[in-house]
PDB file of N, CA and C in Angstrom:
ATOM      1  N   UNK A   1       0.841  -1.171   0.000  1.00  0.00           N
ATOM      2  CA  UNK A   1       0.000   0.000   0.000  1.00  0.00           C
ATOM      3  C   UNK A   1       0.888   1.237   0.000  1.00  0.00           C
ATOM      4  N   UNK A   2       0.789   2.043  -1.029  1.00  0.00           N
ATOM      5  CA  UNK A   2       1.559   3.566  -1.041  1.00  0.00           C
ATOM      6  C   UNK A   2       0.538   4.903  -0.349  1.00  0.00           C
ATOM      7  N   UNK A   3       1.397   5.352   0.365  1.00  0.00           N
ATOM      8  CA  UNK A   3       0.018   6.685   0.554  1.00  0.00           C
ATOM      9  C   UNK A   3       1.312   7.642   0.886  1.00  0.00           C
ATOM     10  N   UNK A   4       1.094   8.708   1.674  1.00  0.00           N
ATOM     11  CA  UNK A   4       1.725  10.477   1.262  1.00  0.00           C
ATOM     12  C   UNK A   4       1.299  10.845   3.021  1.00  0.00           C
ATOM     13  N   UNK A   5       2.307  10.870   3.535  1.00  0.00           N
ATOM     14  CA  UNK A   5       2.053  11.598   4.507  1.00  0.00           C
ATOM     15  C   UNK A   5       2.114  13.141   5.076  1.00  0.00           C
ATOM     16  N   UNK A   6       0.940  14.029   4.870  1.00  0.00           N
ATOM     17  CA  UNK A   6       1.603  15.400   4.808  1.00  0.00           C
ATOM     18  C   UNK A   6       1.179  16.199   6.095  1.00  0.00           C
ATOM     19  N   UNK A   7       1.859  16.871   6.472  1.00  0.00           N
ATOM     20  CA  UNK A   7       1.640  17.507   7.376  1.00  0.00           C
ATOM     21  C   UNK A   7       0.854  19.090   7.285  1.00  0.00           C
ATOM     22  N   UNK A   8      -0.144  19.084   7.770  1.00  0.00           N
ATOM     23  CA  UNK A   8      -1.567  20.490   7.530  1.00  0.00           C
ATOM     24  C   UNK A   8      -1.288  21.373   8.584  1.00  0.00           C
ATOM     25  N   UNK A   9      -0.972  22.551   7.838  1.00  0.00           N
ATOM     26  CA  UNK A   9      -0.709  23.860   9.273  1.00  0.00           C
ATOM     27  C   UNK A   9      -1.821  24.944   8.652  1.00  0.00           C
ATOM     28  N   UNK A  10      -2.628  25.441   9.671  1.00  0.00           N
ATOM     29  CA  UNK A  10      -3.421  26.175   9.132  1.00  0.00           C
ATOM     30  C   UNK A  10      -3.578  27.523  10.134  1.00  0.00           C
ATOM     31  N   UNK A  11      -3.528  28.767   9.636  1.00  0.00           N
ATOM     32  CA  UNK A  11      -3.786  29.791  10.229  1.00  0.00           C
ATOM     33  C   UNK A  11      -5.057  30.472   9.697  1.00  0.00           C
ATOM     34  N   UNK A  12      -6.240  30.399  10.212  1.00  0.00           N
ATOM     35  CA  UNK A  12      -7.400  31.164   9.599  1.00  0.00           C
ATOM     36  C   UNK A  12      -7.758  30.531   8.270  1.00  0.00           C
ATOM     37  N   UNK A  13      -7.474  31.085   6.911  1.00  0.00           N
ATOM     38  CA  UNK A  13      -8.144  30.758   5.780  1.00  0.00           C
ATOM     39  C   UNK A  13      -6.705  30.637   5.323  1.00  0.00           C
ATOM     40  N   UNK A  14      -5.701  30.286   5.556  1.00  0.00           N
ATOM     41  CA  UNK A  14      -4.232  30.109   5.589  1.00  0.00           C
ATOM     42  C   UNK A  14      -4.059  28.521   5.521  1.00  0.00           C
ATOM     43  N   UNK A  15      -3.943  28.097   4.483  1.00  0.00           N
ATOM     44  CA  UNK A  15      -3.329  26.295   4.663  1.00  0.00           C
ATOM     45  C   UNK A  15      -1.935  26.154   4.048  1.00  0.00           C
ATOM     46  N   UNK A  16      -1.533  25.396   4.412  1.00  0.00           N
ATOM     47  CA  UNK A  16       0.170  24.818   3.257  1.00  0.00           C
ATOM     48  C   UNK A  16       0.131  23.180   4.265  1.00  0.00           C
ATOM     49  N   UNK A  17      -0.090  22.352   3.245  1.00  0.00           N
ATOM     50  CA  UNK A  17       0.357  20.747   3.116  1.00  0.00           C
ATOM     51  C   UNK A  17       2.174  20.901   3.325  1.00  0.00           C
ATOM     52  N   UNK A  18       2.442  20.477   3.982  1.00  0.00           N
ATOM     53  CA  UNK A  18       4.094  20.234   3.930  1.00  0.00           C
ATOM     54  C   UNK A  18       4.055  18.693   3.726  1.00  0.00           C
ATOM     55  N   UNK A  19       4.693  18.245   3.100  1.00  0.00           N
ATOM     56  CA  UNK A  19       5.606  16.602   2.801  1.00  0.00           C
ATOM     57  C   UNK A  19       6.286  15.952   4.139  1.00  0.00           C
ATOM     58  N   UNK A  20       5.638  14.665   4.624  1.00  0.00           N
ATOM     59  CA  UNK A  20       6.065  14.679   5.591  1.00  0.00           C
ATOM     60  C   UNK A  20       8.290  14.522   5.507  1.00  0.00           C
ATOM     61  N   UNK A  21       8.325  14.035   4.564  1.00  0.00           N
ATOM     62  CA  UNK A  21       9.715  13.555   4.089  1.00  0.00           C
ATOM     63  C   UNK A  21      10.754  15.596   4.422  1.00  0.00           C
ATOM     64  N   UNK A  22      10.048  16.536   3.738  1.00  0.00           N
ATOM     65  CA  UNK A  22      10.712  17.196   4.081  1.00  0.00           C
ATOM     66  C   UNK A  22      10.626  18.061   5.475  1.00  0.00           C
ATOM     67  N   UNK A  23       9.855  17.280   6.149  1.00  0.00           N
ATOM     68  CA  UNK A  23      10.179  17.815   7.780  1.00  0.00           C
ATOM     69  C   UNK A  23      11.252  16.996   8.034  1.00  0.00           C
ATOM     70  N   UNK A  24      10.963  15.734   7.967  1.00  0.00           N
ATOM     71  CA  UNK A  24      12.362  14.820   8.476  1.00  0.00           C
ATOM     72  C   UNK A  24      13.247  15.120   8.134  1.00  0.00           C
ATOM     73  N   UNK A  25      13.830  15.481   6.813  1.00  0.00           N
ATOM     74  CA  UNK A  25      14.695  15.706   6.070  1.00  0.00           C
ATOM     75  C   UNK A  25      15.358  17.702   7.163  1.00  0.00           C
ATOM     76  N   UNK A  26      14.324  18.243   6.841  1.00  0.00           N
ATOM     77  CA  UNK A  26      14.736  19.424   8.104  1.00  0.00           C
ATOM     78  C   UNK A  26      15.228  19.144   9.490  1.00  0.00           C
ATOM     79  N   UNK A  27      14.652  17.952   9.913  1.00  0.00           N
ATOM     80  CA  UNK A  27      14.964  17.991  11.351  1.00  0.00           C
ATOM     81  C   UNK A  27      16.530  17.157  11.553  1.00  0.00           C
ATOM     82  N   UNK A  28      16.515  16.569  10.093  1.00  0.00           N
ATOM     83  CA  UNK A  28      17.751  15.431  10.813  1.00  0.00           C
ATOM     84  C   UNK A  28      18.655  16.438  10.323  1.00  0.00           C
ATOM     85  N   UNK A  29      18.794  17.596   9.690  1.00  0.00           N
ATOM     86  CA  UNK A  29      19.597  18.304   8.744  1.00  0.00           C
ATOM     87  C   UNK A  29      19.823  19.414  10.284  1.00  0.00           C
ATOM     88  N   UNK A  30      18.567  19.681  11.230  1.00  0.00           N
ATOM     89  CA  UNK A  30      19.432  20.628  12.146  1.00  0.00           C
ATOM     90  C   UNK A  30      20.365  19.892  13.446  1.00  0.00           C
ATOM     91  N   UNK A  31      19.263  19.047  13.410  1.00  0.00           N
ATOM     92  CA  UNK A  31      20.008  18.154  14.247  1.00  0.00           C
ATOM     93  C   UNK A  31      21.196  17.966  14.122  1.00  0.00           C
ATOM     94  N   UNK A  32      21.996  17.399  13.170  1.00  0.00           N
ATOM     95  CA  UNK A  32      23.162  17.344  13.063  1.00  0.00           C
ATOM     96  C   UNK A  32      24.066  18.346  12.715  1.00  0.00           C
ATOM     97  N   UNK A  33      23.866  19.744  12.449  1.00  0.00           N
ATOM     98  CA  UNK A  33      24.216  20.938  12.575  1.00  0.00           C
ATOM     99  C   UNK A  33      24.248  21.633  13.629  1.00  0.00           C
ATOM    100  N   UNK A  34      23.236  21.418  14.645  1.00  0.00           N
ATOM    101  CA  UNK A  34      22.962  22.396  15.964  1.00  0.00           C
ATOM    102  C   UNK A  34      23.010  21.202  16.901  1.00  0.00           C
ATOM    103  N   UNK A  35      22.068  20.221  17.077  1.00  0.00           N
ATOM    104  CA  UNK A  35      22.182  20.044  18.621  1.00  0.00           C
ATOM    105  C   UNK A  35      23.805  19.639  19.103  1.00  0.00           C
ATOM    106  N   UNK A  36      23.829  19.271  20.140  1.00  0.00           N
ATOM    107  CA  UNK A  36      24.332  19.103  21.290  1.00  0.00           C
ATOM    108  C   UNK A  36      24.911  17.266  20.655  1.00  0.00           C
ATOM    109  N   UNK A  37      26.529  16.776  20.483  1.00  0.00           N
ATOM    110  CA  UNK A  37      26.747  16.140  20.347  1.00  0.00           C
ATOM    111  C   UNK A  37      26.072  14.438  20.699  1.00  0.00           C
ATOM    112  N   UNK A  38      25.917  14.911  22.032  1.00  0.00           N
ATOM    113  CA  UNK A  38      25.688  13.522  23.185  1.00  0.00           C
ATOM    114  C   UNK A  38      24.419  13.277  22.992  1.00  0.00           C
ATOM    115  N   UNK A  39      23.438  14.161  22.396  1.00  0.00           N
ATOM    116  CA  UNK A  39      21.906  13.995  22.956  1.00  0.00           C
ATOM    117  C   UNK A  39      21.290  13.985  21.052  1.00  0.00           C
ATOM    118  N   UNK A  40      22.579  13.827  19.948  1.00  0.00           N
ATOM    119  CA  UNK A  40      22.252  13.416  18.702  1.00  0.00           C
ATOM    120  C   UNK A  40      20.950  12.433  18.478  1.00  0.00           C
ATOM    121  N   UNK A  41      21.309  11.079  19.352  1.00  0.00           N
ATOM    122  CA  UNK A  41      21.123   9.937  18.942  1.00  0.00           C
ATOM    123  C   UNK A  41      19.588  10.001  19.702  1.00  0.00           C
ATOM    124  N   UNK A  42      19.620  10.474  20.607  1.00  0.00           N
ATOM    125  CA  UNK A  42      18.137  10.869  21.292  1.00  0.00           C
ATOM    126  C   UNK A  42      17.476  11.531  20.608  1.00  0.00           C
ATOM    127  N   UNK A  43      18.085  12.437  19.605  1.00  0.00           N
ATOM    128  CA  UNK A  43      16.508  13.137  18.784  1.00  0.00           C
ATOM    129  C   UNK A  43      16.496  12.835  18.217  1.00  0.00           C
ATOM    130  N   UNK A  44      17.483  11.873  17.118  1.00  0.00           N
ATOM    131  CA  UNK A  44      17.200  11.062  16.104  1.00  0.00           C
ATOM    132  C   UNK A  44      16.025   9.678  16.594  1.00  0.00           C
ATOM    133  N   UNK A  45      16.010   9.317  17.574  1.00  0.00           N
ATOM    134  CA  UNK A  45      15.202   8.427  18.297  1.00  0.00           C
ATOM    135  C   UNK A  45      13.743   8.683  18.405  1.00  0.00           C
ATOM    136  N   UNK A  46      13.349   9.728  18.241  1.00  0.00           N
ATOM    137  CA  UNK A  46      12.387  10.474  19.139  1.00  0.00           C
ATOM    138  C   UNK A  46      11.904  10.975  17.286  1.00  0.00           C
ATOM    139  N   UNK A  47      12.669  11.060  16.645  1.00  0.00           N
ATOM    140  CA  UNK A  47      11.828  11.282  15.081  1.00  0.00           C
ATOM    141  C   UNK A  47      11.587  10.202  14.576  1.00  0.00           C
ATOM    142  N   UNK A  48      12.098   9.206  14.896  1.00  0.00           N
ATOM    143  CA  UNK A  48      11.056   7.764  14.835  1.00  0.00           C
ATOM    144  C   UNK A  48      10.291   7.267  15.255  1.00  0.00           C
ATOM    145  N   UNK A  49      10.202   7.517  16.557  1.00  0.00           N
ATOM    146  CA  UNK A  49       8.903   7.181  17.404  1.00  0.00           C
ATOM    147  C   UNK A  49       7.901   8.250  16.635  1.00  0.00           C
ATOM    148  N   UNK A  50       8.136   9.421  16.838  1.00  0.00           N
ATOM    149  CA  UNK A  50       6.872  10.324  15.652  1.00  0.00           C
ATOM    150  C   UNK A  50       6.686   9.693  14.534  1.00  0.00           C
ATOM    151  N   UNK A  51       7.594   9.351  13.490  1.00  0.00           N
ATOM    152  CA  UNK A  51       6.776   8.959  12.383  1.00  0.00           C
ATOM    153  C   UNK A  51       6.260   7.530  12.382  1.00  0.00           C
ATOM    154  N   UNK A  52       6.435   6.660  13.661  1.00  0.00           N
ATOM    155  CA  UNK A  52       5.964   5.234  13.741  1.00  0.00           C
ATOM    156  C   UNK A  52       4.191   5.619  14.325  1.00  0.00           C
ATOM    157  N   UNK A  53       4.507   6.665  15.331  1.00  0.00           N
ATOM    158  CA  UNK A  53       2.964   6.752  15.410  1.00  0.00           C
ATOM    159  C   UNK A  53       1.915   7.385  14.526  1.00  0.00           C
ATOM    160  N   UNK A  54       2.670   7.855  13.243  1.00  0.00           N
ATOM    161  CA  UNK A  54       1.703   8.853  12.884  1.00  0.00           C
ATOM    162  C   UNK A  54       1.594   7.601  11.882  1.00  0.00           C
ATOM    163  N   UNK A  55       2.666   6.996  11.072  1.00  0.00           N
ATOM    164  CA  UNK A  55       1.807   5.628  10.776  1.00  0.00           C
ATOM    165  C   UNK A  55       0.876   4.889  11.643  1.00  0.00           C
ATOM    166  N   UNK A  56       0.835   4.904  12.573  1.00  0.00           N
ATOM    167  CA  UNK A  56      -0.024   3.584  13.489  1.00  0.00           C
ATOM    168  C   UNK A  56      -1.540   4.465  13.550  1.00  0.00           C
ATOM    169  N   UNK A  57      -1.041   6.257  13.680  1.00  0.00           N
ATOM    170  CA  UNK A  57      -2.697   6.594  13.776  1.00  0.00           C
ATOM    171  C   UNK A  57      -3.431   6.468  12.249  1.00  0.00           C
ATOM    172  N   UNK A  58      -2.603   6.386  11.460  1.00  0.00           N
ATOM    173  CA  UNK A  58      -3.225   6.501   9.849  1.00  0.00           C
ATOM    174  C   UNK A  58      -3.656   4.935  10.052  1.00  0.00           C
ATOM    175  N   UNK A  59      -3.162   4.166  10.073  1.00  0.00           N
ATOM    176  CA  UNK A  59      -3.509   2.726   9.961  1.00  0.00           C
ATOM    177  C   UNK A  59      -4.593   2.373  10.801  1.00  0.00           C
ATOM    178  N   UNK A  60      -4.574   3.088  12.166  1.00  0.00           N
ATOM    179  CA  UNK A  60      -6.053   2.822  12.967  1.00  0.00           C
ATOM    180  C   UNK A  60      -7.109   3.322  12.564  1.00  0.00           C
ATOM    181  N   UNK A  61      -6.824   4.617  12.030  1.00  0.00           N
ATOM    182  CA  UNK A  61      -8.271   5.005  11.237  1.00  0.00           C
ATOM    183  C   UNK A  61      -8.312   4.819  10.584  1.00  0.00           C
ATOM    184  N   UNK A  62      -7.784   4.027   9.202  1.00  0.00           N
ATOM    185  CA  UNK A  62      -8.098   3.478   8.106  1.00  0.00           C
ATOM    186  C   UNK A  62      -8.571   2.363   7.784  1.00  0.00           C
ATOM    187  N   UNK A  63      -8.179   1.767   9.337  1.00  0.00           N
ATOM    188  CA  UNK A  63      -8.370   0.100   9.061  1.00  0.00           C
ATOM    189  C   UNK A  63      -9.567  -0.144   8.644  1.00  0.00           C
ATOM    190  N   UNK A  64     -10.760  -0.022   8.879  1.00  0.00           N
ATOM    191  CA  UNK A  64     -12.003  -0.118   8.326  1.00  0.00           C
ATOM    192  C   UNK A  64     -11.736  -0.595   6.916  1.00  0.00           C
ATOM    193  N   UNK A  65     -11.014   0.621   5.987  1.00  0.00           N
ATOM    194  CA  UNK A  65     -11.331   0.603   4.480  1.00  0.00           C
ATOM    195  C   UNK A  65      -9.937  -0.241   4.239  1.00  0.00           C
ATOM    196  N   UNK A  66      -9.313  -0.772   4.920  1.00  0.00           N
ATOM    197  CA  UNK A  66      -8.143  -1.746   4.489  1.00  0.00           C
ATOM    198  C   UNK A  66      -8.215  -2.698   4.355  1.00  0.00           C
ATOM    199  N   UNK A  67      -9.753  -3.486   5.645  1.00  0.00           N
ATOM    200  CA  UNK A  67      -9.900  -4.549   5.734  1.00  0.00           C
ATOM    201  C   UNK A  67     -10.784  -5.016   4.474  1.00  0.00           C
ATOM    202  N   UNK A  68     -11.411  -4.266   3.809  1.00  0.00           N
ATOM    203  CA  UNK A  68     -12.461  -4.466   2.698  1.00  0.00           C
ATOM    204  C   UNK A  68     -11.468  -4.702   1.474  1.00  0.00           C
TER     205      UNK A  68
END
């Protein structure tokens, strides 16, 4: 199964879809520019647990139309 995970920010009548690929792609890019040597591997940790759950919430509410 292929699907698109995007991330929705909305201010008022204000929307922009972001790609979830280029948040990750931002975060592992400051991460390894800015944080703090020792505590790397911890936020790299912690952006997997986010994108494992945001698969698991897409998959719980979808399951309905998956199982058909």
């Amino acid at each position: 199964m292929n699907y698109t995970v995007t991330v929705r920010v909305t201010e008022d009548e204000n929307v922009i879809d972001i790609p979830w690929e280029d948040i990750e792609k931002d975060f592992i890019e400051f991460i390894k520019s800015k944080a703090d040597p020792s505590i790397r591997k911890f936020n790299l940790t912690v952006l997997k647990v986010v994108k494992s759950r945001i698969h698991c919430v897409f998959l719980d509410r979808c399951k309905k139309y998956l199982i058909q």
